[in-house]
Structure formats: structure tokens, C-alpha cells
C-alpha atoms as a PDB file:
ATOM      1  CA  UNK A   1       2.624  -4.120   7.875  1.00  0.00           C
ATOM      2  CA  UNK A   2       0.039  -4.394  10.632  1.00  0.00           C
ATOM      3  CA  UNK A   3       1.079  -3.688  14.659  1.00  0.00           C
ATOM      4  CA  UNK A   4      -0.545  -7.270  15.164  1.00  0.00           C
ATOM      5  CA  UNK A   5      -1.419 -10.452  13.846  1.00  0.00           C
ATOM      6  CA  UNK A   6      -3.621 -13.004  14.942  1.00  0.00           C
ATOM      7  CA  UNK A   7      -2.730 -16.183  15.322  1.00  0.00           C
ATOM      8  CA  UNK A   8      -5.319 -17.933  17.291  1.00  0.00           C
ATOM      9  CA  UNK A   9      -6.510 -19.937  13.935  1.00  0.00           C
ATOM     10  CA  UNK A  10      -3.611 -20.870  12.846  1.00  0.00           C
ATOM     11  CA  UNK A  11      -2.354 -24.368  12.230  1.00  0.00           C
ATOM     12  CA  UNK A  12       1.030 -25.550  13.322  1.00  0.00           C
ATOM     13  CA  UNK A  13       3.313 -27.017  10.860  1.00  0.00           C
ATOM     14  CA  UNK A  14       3.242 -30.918  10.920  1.00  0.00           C
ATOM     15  CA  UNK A  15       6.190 -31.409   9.533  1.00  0.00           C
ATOM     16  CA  UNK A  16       8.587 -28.506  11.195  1.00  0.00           C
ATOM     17  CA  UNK A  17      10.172 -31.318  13.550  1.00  0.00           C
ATOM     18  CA  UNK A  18      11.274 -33.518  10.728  1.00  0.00           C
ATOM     19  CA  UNK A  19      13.267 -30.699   8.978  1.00  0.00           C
ATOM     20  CA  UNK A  20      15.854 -31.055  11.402  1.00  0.00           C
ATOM     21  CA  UNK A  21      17.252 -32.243  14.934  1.00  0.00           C
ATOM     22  CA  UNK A  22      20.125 -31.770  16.611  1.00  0.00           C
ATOM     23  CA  UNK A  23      22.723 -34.736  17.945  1.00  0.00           C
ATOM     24  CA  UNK A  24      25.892 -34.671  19.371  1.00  0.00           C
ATOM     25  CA  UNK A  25      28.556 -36.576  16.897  1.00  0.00           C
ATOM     26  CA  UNK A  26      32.504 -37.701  17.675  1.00  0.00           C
ATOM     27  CA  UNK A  27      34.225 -36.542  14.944  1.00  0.00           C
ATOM     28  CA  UNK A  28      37.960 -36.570  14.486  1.00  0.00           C
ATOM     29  CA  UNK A  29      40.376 -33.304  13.889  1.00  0.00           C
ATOM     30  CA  UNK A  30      41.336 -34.324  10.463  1.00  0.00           C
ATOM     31  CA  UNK A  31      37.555 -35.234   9.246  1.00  0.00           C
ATOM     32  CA  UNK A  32      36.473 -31.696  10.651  1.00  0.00           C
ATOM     33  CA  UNK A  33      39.405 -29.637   9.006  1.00  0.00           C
ATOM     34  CA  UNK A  34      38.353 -31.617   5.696  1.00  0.00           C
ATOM     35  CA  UNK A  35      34.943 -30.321   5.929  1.00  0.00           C
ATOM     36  CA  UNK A  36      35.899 -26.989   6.891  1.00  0.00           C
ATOM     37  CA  UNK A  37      38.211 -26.441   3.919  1.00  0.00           C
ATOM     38  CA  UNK A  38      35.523 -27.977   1.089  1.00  0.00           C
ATOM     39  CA  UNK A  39      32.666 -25.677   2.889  1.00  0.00           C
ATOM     40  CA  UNK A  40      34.831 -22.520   2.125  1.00  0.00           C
ATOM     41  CA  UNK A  41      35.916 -23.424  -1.144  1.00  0.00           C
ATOM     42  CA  UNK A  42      32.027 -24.297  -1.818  1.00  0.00           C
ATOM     43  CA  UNK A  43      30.696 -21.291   0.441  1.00  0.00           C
ATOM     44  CA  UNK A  44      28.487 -23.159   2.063  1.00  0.00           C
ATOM     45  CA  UNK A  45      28.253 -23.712   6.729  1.00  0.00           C
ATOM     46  CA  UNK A  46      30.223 -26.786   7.084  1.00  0.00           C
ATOM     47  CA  UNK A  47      27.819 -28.733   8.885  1.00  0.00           C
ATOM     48  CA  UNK A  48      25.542 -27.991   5.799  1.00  0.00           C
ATOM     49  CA  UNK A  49      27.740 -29.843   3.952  1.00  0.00           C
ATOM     50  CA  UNK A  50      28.448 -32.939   6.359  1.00  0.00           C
ATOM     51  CA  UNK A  51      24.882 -33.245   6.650  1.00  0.00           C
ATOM     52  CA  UNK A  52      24.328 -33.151   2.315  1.00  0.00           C
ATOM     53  CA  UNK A  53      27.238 -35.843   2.225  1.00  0.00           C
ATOM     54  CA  UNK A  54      25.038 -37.964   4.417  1.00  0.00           C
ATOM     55  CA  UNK A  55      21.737 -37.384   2.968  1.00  0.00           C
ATOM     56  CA  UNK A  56      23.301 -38.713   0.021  1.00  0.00           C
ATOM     57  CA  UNK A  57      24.328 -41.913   1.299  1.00  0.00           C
ATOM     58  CA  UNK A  58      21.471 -42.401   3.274  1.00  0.00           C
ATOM     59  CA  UNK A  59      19.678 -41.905   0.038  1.00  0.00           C
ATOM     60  CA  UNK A  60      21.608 -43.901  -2.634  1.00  0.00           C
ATOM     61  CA  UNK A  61      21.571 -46.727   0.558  1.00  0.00           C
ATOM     62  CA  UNK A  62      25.463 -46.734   0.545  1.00  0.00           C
ATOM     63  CA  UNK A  63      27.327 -49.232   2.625  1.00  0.00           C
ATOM     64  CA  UNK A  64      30.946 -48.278   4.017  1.00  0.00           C
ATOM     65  CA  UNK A  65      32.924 -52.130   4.039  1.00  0.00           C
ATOM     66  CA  UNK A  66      34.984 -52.244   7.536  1.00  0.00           C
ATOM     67  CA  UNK A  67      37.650 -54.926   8.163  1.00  0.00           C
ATOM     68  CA  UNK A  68      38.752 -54.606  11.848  1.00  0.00           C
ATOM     69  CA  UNK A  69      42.087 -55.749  12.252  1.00  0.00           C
ATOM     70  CA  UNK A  70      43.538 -56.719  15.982  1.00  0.00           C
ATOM     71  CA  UNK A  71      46.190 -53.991  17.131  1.00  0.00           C
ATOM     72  CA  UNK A  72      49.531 -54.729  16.958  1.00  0.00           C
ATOM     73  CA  UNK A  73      50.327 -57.396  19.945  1.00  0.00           C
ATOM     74  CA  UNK A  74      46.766 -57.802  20.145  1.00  0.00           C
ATOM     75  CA  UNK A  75      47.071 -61.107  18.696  1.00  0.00           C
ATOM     76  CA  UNK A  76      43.663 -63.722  18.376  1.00  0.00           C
ATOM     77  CA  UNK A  77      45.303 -65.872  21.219  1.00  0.00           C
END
């Protein structure tokens, strides 16, 4: 292995900021735990496998159906 490399011909990579990016997400207790407990049954970093789960919706374009209901005393009126 050399002391030094040189680098001043080399090409960044074009696509190293589309592997991945950061965000803050809201998630609740429960949906966390749930994660948690798959990832160590799978062995696998549990944001690894949030982020597979939604790859895989984002790929097979799947659509979540929400019906918001009023809360209670919350009436149409």
C-alpha cells in the first residue's frame, strides 16, 4: 500500500448524492418498537429496514386508503 495517492485526476461520483439523504420523520412509539423487533429478528439496522419497506411501496406504486373520521363530539355541524 503506497504512503500516498493522488487524486488530482480523479472524477467524483455523479451519483453518490442519490444513494441516500437524510430527513427528519414523526414516527410513533409503537411503529418504532415494531421495527426494532423485526430488524433483530432479521439482523439487519432498523432504519435499513423502514427504508426497504418503503422502497418497496414506492416501487410497486402502493396506495395506503385513509378514511378520516371526525373525533368523537366533533360532529359535521
Amino acid at each position: 500500500m503506497r504512503k500516498e495517492y493522488d487524486f488530482s485526476k480523479a472524477k467524483r461520483n455523479p451519483y453518490a448524492r442519490r444513494l441516500k439523504r437524510q430527513v427528519t420523520i414523526r414516527l410513533e412509539h409503537d411503529t418504532i418498537a415494531y421495527f426494532k423487533s423485526l430488524s433483530e429478528e432479521m439482523g439487519i439496522p432498523y432504519q435499513t429496514l423502514i427504508n426497504l419497506y418503503l422502497r418497496e411501496c414506492a416501487s410497486s406504486r402502493k396506495r395506503l386508503v385513509v378514511t378520516w373520521r371526525p373525533a368523537a363530539g366533533q360532529g359535521a355541524g
